[in-house]
C-alpha atoms as a PDB file:
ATOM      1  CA  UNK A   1      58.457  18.949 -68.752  1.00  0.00           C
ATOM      2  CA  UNK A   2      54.848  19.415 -67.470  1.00  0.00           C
ATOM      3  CA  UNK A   3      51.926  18.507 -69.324  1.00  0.00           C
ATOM      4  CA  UNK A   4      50.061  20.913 -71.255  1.00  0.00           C
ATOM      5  CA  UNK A   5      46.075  20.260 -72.114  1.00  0.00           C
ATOM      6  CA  UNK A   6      45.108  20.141 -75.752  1.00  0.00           C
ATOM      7  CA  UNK A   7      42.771  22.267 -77.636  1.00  0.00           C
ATOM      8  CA  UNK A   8      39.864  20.514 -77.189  1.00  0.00           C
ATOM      9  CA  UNK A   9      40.609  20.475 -73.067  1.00  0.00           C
ATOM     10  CA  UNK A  10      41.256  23.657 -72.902  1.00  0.00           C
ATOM     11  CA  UNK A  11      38.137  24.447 -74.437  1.00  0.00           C
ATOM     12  CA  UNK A  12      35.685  22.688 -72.248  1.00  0.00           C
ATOM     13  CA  UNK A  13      37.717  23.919 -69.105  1.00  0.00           C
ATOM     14  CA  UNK A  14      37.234  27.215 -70.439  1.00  0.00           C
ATOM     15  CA  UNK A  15      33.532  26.223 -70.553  1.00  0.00           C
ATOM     16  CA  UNK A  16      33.216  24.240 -67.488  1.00  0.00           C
ATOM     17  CA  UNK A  17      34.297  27.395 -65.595  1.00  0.00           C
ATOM     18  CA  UNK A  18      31.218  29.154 -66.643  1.00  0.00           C
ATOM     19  CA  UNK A  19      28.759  26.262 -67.214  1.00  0.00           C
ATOM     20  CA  UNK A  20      26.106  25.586 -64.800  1.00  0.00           C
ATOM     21  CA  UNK A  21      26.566  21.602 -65.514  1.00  0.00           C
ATOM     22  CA  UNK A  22      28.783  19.296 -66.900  1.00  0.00           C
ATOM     23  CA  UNK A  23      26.521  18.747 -69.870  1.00  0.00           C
ATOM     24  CA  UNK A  24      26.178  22.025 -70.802  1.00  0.00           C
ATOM     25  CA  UNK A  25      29.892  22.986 -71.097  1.00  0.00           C
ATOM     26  CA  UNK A  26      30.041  19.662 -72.922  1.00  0.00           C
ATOM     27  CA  UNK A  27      27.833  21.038 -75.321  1.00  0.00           C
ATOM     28  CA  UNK A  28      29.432  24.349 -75.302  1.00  0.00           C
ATOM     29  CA  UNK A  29      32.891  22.726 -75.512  1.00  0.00           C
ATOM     30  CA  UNK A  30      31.693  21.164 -78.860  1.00  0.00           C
ATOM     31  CA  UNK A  31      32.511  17.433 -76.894  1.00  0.00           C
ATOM     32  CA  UNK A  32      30.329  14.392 -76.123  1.00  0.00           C
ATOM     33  CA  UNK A  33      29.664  13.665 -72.545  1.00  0.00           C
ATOM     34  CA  UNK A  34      31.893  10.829 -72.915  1.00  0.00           C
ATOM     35  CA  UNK A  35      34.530  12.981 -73.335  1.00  0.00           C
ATOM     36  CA  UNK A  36      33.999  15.434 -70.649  1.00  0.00           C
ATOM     37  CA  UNK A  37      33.967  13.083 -67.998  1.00  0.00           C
ATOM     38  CA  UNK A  38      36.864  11.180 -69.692  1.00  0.00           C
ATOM     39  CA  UNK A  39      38.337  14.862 -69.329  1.00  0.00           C
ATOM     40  CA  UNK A  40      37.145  15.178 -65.591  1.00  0.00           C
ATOM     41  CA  UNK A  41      39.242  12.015 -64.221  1.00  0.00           C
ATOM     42  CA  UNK A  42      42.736  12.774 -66.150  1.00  0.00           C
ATOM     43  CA  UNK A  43      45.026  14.234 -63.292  1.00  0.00           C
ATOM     44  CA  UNK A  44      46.879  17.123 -65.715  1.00  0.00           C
ATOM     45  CA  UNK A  45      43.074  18.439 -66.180  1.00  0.00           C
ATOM     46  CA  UNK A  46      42.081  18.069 -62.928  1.00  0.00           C
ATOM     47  CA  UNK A  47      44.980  20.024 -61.466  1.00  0.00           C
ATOM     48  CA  UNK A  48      44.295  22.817 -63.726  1.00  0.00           C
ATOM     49  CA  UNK A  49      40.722  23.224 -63.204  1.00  0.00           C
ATOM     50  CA  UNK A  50      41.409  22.873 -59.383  1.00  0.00           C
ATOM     51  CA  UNK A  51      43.594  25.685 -60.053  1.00  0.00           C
ATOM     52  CA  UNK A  52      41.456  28.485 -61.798  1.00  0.00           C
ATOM     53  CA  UNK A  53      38.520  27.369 -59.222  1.00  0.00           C
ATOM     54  CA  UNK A  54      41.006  28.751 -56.738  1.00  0.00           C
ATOM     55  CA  UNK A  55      41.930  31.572 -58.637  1.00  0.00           C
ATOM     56  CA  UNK A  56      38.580  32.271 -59.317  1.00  0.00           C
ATOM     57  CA  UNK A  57      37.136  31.549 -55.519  1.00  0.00           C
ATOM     58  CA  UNK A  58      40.083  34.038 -54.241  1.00  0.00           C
ATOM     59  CA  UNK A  59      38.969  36.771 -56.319  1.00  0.00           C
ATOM     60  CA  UNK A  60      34.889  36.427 -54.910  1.00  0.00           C
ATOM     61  CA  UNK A  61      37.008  36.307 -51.442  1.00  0.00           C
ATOM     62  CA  UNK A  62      38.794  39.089 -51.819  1.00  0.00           C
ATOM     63  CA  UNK A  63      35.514  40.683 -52.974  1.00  0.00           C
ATOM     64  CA  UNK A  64      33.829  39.705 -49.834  1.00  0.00           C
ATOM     65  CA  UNK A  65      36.266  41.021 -47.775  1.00  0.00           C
ATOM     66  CA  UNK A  66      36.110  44.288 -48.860  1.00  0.00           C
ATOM     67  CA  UNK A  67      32.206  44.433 -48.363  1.00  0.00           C
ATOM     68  CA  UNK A  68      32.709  42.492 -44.974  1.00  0.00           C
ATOM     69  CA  UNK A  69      32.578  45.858 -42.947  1.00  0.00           C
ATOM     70  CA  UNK A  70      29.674  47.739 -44.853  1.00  0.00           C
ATOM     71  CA  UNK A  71      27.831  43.609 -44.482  1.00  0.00           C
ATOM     72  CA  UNK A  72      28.668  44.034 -40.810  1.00  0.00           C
ATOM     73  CA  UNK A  73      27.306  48.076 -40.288  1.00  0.00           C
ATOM     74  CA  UNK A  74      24.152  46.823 -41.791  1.00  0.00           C
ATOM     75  CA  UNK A  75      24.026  44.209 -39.666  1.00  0.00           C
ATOM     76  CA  UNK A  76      24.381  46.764 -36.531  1.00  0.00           C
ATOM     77  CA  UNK A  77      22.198  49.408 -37.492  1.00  0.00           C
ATOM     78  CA  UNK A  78      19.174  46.659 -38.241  1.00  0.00           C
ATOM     79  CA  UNK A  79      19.621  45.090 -34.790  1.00  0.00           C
ATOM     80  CA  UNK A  80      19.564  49.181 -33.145  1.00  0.00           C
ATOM     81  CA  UNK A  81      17.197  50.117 -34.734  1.00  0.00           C
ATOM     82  CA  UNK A  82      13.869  50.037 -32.415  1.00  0.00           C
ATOM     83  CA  UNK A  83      11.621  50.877 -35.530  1.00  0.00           C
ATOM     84  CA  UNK A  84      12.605  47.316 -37.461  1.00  0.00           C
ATOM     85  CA  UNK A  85      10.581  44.392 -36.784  1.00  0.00           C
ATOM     86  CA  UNK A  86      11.726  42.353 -33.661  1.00  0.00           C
ATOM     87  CA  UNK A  87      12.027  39.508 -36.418  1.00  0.00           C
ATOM     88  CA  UNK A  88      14.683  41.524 -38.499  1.00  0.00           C
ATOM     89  CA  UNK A  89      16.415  42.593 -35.052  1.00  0.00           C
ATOM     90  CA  UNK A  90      16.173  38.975 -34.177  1.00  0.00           C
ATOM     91  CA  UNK A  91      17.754  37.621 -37.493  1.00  0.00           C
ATOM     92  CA  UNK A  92      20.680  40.477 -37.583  1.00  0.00           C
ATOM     93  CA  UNK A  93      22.078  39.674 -33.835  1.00  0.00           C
ATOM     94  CA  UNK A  94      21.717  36.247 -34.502  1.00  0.00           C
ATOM     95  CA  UNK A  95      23.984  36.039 -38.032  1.00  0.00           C
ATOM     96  CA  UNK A  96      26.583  38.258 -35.953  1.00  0.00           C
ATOM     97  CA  UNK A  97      26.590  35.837 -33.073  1.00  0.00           C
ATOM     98  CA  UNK A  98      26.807  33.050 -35.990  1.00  0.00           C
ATOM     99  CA  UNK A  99      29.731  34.862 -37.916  1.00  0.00           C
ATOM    100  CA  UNK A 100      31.339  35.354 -33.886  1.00  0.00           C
ATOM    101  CA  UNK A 101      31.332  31.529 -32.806  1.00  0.00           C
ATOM    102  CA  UNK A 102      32.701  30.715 -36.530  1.00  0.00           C
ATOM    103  CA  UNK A 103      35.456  33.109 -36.627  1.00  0.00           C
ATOM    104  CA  UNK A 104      36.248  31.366 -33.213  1.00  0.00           C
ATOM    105  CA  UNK A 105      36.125  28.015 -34.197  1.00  0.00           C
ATOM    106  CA  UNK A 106      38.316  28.326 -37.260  1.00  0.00           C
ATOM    107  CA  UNK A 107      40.621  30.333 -34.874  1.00  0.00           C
ATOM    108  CA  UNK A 108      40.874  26.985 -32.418  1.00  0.00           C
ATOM    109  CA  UNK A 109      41.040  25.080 -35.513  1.00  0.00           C
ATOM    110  CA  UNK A 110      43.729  27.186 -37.478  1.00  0.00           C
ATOM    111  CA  UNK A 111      45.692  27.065 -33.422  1.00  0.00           C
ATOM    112  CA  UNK A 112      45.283  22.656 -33.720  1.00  0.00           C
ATOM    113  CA  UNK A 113      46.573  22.455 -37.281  1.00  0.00           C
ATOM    114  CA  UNK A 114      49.645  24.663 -36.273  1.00  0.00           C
ATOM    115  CA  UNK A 115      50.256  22.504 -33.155  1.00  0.00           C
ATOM    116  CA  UNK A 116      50.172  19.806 -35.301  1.00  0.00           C
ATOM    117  CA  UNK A 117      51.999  20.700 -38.123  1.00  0.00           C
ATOM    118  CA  UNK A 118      55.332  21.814 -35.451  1.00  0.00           C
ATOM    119  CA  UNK A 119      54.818  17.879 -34.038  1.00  0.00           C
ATOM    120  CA  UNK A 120      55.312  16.589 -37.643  1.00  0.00           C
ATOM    121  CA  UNK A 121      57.784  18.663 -38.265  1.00  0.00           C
ATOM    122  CA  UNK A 122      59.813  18.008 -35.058  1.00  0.00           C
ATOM    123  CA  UNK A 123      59.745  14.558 -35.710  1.00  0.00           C
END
């Protein structure tokens, strides 16, 4: 049977999520700092507050995603446009040459990981 938090656990996690510190979702939590971090190196926690960090990071992903195209039409019509600054024209080609050479990079690295992953699993 897997192991559940307790009251008090799920209460700081709860706080921790929205907390700008430790300390302050301590004091939120209604739990000494003793406690918190205590809290912070017991596996059961940890895997659960790994878990909603995901949950919560692929919800602001899937958020981004969807304003990805509008972020990138911006981008565009800044760098076009003859009447902005050659500083803003600059600065909007550059962060869609930067976004570019990422997306390529995590491409060749996405490409190794899957060549790996079919060695291991040859062998």
């Amino acid at each position: 049977m897997a192991e559940t938090l307790n009251i008090r656990q799920d209460r700081f996690l709860k706080a921790l999520l929205e907390a700008p510190s430790v300390d302050l979702a301590c004091k939120q939590a209604g739990i000494n700092r003793t406690t918190g971090y205590k809290y912070l190196k017991d596996e059961v926690f940890l895997t659960e507050y790994r878990k909603l960090r995901r949950e919560a990071m692929q919800q602001v992903t899937a958020r981004l995603q969807k304003t990805s195209e509008q972020a990138v039409t911006v981008l565009q019509e800044i760098m076009l446009d003859s009447d902005n600054s050659p500083n803003a024209r600059v600065q909007a080609a550059k962060n869609v040459l930067d976004v570019a050479y990422r997306s390529l990079e995590l491409d060749d690295v996405q490409a190794r990981i899957e060549e790996i992953e079919k060695v291991i699993n040859e062998h």
